[in-house]
C-alpha atoms as a PDB file:
ATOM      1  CA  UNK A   1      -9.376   1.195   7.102  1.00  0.00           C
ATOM      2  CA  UNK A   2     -11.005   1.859  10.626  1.00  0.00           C
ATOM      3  CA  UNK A   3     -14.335  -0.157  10.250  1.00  0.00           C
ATOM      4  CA  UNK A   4     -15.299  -2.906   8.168  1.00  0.00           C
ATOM      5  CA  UNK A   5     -18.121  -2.167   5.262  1.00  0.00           C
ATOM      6  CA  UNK A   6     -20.817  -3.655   7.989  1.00  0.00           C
ATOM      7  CA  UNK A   7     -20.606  -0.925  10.334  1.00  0.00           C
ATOM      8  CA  UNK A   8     -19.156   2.370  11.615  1.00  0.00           C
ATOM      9  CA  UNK A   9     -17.310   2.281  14.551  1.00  0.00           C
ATOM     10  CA  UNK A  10     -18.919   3.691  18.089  1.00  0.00           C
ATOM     11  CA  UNK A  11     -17.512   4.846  20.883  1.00  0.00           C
ATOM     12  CA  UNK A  12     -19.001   5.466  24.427  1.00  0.00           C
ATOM     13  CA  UNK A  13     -17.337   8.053  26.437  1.00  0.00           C
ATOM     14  CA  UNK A  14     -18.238   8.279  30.059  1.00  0.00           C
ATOM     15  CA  UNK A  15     -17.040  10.981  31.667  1.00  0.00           C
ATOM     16  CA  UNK A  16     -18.729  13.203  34.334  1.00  0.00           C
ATOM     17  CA  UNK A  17     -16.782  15.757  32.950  1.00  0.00           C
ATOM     18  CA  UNK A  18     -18.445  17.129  30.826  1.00  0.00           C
ATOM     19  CA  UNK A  19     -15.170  19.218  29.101  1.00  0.00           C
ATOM     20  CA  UNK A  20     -13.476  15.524  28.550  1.00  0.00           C
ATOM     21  CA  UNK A  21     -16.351  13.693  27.355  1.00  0.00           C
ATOM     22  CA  UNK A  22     -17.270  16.711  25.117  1.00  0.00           C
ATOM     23  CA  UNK A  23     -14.035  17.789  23.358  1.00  0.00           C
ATOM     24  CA  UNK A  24     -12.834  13.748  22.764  1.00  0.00           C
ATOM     25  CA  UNK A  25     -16.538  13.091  21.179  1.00  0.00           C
ATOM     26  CA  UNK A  26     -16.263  16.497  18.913  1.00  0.00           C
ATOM     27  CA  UNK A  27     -12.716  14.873  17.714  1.00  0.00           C
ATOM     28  CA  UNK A  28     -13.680  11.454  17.375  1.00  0.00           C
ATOM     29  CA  UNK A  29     -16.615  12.595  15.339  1.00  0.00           C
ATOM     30  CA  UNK A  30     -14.197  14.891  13.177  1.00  0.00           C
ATOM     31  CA  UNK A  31     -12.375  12.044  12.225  1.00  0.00           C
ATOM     32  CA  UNK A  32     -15.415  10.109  11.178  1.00  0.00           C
ATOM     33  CA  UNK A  33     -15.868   7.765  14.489  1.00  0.00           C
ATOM     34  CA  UNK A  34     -19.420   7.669  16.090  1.00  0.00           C
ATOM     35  CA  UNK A  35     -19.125   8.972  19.401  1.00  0.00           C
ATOM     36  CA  UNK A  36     -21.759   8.787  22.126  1.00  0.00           C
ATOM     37  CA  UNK A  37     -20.760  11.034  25.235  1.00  0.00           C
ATOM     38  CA  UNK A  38     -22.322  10.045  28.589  1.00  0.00           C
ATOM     39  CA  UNK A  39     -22.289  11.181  32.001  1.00  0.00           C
ATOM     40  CA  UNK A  40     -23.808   7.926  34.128  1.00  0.00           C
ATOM     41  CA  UNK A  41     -24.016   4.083  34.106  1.00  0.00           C
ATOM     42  CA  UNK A  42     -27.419   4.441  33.695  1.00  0.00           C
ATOM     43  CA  UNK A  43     -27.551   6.322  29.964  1.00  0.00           C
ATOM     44  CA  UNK A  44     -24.859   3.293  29.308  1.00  0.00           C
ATOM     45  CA  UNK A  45     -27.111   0.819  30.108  1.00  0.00           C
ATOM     46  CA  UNK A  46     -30.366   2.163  28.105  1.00  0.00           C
ATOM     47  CA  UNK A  47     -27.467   2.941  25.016  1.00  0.00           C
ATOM     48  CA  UNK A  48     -27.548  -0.877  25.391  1.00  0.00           C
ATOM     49  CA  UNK A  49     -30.490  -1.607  25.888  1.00  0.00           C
ATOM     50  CA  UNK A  50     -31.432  -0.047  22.460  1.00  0.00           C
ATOM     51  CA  UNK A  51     -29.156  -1.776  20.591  1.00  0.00           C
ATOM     52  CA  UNK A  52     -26.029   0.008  20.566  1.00  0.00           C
ATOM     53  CA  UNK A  53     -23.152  -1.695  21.048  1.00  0.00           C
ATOM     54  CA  UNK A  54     -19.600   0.575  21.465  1.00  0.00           C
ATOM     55  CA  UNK A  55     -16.634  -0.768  19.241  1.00  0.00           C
ATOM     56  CA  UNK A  56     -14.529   0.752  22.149  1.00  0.00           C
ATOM     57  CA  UNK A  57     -15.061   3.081  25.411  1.00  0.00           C
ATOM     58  CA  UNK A  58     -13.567   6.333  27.182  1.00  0.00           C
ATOM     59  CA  UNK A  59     -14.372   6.188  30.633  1.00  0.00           C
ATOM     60  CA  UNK A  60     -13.325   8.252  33.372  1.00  0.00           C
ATOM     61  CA  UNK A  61     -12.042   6.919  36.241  1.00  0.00           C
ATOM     62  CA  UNK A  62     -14.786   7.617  38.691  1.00  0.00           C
ATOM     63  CA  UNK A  63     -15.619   4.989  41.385  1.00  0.00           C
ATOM     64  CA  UNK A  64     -19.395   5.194  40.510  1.00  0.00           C
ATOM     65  CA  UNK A  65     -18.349   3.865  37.257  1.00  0.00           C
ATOM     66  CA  UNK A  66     -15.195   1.720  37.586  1.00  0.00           C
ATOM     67  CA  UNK A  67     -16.974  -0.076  40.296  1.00  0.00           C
ATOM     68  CA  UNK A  68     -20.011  -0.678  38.495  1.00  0.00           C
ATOM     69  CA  UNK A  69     -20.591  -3.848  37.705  1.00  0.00           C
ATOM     70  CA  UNK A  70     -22.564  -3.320  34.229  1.00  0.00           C
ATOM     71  CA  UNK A  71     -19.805  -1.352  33.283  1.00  0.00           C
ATOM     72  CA  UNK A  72     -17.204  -3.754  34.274  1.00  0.00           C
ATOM     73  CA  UNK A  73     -18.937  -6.562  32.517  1.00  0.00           C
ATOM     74  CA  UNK A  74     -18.665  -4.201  29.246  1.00  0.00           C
ATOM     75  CA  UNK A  75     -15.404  -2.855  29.985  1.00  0.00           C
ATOM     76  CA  UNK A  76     -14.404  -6.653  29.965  1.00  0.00           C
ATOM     77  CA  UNK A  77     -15.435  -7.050  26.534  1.00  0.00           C
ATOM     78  CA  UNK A  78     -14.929  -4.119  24.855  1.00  0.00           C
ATOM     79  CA  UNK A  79     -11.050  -2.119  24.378  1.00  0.00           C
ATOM     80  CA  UNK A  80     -11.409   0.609  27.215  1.00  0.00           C
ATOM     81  CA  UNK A  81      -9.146   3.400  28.190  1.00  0.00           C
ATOM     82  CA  UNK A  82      -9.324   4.259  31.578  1.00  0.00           C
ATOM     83  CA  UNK A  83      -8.584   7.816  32.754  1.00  0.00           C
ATOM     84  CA  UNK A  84      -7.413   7.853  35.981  1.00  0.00           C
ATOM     85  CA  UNK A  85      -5.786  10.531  38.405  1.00  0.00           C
ATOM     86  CA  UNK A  86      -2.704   9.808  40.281  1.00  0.00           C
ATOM     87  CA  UNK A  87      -3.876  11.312  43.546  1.00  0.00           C
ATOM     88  CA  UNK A  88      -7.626   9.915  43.959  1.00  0.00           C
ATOM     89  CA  UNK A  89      -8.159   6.552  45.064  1.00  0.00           C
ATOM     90  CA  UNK A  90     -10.416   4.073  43.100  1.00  0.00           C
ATOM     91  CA  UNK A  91     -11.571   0.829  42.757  1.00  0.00           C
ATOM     92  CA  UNK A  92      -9.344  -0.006  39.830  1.00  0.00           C
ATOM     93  CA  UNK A  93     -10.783  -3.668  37.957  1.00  0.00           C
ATOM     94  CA  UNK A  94      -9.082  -6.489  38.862  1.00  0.00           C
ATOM     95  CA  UNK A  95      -6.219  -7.615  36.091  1.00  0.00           C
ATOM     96  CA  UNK A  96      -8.261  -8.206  33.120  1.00  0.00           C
ATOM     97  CA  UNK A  97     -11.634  -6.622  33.860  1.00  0.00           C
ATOM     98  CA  UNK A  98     -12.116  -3.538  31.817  1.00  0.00           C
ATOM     99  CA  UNK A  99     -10.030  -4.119  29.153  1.00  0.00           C
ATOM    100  CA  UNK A 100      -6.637  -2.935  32.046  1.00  0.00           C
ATOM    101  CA  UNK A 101      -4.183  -5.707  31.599  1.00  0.00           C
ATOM    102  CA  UNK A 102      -4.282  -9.201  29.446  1.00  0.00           C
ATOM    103  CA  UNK A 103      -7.066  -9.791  27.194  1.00  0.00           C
ATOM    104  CA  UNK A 104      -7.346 -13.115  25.336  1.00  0.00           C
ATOM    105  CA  UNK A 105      -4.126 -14.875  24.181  1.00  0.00           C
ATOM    106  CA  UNK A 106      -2.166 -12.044  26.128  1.00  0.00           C
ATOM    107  CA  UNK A 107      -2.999  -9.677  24.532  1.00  0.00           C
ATOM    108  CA  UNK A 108      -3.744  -5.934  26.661  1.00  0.00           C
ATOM    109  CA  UNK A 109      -7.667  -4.677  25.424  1.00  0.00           C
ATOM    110  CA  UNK A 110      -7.136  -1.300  27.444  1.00  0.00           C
ATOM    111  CA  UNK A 111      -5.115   1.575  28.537  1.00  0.00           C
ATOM    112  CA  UNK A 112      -4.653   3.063  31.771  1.00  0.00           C
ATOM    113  CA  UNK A 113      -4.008   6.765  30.953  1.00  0.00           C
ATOM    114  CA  UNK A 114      -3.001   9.220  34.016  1.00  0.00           C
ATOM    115  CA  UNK A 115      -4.208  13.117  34.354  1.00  0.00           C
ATOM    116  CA  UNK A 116      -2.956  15.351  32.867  1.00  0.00           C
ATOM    117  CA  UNK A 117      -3.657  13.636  29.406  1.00  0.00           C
ATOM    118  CA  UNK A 118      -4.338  15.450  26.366  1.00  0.00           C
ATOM    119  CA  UNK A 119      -7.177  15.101  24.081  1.00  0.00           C
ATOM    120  CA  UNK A 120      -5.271  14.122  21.224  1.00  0.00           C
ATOM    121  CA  UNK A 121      -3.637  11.424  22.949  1.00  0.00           C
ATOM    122  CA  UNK A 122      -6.527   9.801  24.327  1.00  0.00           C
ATOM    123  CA  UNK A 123      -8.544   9.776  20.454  1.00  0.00           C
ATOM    124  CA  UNK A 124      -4.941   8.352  18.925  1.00  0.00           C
ATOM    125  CA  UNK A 125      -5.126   5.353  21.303  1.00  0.00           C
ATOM    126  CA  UNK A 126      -9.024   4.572  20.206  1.00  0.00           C
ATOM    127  CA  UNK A 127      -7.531   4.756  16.512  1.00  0.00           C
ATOM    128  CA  UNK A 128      -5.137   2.871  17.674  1.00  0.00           C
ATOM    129  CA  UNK A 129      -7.716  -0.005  18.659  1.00  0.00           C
ATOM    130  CA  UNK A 130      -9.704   0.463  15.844  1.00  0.00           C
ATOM    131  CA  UNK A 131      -7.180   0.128  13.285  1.00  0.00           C
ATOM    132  CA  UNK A 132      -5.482  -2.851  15.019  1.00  0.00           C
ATOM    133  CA  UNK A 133      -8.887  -4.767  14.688  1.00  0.00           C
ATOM    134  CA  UNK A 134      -8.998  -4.937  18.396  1.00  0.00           C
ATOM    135  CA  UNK A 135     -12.186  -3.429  18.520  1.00  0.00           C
ATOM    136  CA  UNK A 136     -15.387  -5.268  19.408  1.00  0.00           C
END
């Protein structure tokens, strides 16, 4: 089962591109997963704001929002894959911000996925989370 009988699973993905965050939210959503695509820190924080709360995020690794620190407070607590490219230089989190490295009792709450990564791959990790109960 992905989601317990309270509620459905969410997902942010932030992403300021806009083919990423659009094709994994169209398969997330196939497979029955809420999925919120956004493109700034800012539509994260009202999301909040309003009450949403993601089970797990996508987020591109841009420095605007790696090195945000609203995002790295929720990237702390929530399972986050982090798309990254090999070649540009960014702010990573330090070793257990944002869900990159060991979580509580060792165990990791993120990925660190490099470009070229496929769609697929990216929504099979989130399942991944969500089925392992590691989602918030």
């Amino acid at each position: 089962m992905l989601y317990s009988a309270q509620r459905m699973p969410s997902v942010f993905v932030l992403a300021h591109d806009w083919t990423l965050r659009t094709a994994v939210r169209a398969e997330l959503r196939e497979r029955g997963i809420d999925a919120l695509g956004m493109d700034s820190a800012e539509v994260v924080g009202r999301a909040i704001a309003s009450g949403q709360i993601p089970s797990a995020l996508v987020v591109e690794g841009a420095a605007e929002f790696v090195s945000d620190p609203a995002i790295q407070n929720l990237m702390s607590r929530v399972p986050t894959i982090l798309i990254a490219s090999r070649t540009e230089k960014i702010p990573f989190p330090p070793a257990g911000i944002g869900g990159i490295g060991p979580g509580p009792e060792g165990q990791y709450r993120g990925v660190l996925l490099y470009r070229p990564v496929q769609v697929r791959e990216i929504v099979a990790r989130v399942l991944d989370f969500l089925r392992r109960g590691e989602a918030a």
